[in-house]
Protein backbone atom coordinates (compact mmCIF):
# COMPACT_ATOMS: atom_id res chain seq x y z
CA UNK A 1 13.95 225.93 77.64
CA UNK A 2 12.70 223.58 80.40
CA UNK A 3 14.53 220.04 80.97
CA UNK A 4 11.34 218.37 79.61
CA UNK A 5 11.52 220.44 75.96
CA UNK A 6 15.40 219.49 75.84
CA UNK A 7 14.89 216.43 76.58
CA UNK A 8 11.76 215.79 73.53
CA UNK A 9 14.21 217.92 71.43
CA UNK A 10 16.97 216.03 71.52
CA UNK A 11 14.92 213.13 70.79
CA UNK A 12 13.40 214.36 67.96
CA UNK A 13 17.12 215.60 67.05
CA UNK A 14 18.20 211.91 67.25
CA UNK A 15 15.71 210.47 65.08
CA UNK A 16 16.45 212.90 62.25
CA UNK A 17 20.26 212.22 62.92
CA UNK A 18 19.08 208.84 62.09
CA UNK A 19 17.57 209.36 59.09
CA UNK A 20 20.26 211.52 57.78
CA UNK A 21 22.51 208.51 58.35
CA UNK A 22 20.06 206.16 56.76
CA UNK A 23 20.02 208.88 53.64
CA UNK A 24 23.90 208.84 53.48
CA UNK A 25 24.24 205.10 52.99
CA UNK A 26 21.55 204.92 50.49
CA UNK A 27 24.24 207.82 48.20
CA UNK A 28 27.34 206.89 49.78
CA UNK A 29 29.60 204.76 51.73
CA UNK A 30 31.51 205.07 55.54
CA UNK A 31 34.99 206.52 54.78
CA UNK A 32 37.03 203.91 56.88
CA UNK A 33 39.93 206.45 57.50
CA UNK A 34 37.82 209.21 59.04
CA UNK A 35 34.81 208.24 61.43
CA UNK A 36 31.67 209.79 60.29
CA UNK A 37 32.51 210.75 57.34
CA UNK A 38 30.99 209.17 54.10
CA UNK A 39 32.41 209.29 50.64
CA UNK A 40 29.82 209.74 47.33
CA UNK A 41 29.38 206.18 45.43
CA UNK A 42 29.68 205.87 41.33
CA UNK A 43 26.57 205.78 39.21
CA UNK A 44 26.23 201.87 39.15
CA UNK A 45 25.66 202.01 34.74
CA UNK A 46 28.01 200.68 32.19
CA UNK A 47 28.68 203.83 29.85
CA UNK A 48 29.85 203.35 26.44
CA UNK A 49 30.14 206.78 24.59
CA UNK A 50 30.38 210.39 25.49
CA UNK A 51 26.91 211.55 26.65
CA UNK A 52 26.85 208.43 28.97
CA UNK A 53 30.05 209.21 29.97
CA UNK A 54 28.65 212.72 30.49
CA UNK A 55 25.49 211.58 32.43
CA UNK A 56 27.42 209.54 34.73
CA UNK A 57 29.70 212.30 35.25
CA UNK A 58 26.18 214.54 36.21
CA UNK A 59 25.13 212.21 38.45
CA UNK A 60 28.38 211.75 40.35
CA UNK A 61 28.36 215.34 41.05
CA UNK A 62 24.58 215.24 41.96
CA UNK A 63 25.70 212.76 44.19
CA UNK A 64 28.76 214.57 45.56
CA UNK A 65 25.91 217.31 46.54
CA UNK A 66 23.47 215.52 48.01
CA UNK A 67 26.41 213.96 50.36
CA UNK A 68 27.78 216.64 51.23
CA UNK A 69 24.51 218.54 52.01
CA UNK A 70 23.74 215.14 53.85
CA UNK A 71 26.88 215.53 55.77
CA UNK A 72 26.49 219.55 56.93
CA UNK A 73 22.69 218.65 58.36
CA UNK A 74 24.26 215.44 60.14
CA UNK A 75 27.00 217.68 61.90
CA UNK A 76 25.20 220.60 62.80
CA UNK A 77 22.15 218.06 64.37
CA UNK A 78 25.52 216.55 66.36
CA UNK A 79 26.71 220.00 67.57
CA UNK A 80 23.25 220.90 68.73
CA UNK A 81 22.66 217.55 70.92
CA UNK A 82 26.35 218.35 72.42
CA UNK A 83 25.15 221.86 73.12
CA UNK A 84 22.05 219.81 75.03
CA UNK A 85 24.39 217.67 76.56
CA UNK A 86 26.59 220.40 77.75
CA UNK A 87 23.75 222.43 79.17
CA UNK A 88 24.72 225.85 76.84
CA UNK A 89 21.76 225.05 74.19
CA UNK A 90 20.10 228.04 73.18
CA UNK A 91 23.18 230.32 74.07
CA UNK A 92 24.99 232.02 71.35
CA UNK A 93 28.47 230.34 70.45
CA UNK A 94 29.76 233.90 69.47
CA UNK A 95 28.18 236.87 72.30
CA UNK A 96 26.96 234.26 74.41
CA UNK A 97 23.43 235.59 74.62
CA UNK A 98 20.52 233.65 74.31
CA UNK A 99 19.05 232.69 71.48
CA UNK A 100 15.64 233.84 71.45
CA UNK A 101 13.04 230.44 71.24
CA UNK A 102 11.39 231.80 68.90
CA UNK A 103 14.59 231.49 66.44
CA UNK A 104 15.35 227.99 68.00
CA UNK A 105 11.66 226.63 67.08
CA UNK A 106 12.85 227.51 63.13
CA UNK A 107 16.43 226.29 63.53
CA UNK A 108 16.47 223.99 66.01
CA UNK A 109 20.47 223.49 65.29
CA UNK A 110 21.33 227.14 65.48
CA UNK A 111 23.91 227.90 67.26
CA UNK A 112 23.99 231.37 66.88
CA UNK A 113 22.25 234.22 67.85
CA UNK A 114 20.68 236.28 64.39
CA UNK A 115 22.95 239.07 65.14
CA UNK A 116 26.01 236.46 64.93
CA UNK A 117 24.55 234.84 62.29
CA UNK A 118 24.78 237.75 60.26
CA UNK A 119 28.27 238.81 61.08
């Protein structure tokens, strides 16, 4: 890839690390004992018998989900603007081949080549 596609890549990269962040405080709050990490918030409901007890229970682990799917998108967008900043984007973290573009355009965070991937 040229300097100029890295460079609108990692800005698009950035805004969408952005929004992931904005997404994870809207379900969850900063862990203060690990940086960058986020723990899942409780359904904010007063629940008085079992089924609310059971819904709040669902939506905790909806929650838990959605954070820690959240969480996995935020760290891989991280890895791939390192691999910018390192110069080794769009070479294989395994073989060390390069990742064809056309594989990149899909997965703009992979950082493996499909025949990795597959391993």
């Amino acid at each position: 890839m040229t300097k100029e596609e890295l460079e609108k890549l990692d800005k698009e990269l950035a805004q969408e690390e952005e929004r992931l962040i904005k997404q994870l405080e809207s379900v969850a709050i900063k862990n203060p004992a690990v940086p960058g990490d986020f723990e899942p918030t409780m359904p904010k409901s007063e629940y008085e018998d079992d089924d609310d007890s059971l819904n709040a229970s669902t939506e905790l682990n909806a929650g838990i989900a959605l954070e820690h799917e959240l969480e996995q998108r935020l760290e891989q967008i991280k890895l791939a603007r390192e691999r910018i900043k390192n110069q080794v984007y769009g070479v294989c973290s395994n073989c060390k081949n390069p990742i064809p573009k056309e594989r990149l355009k899909v997965i703009p965070t992979a950082a493996f080549c499909i025949n990795c991937a597959q391993k």
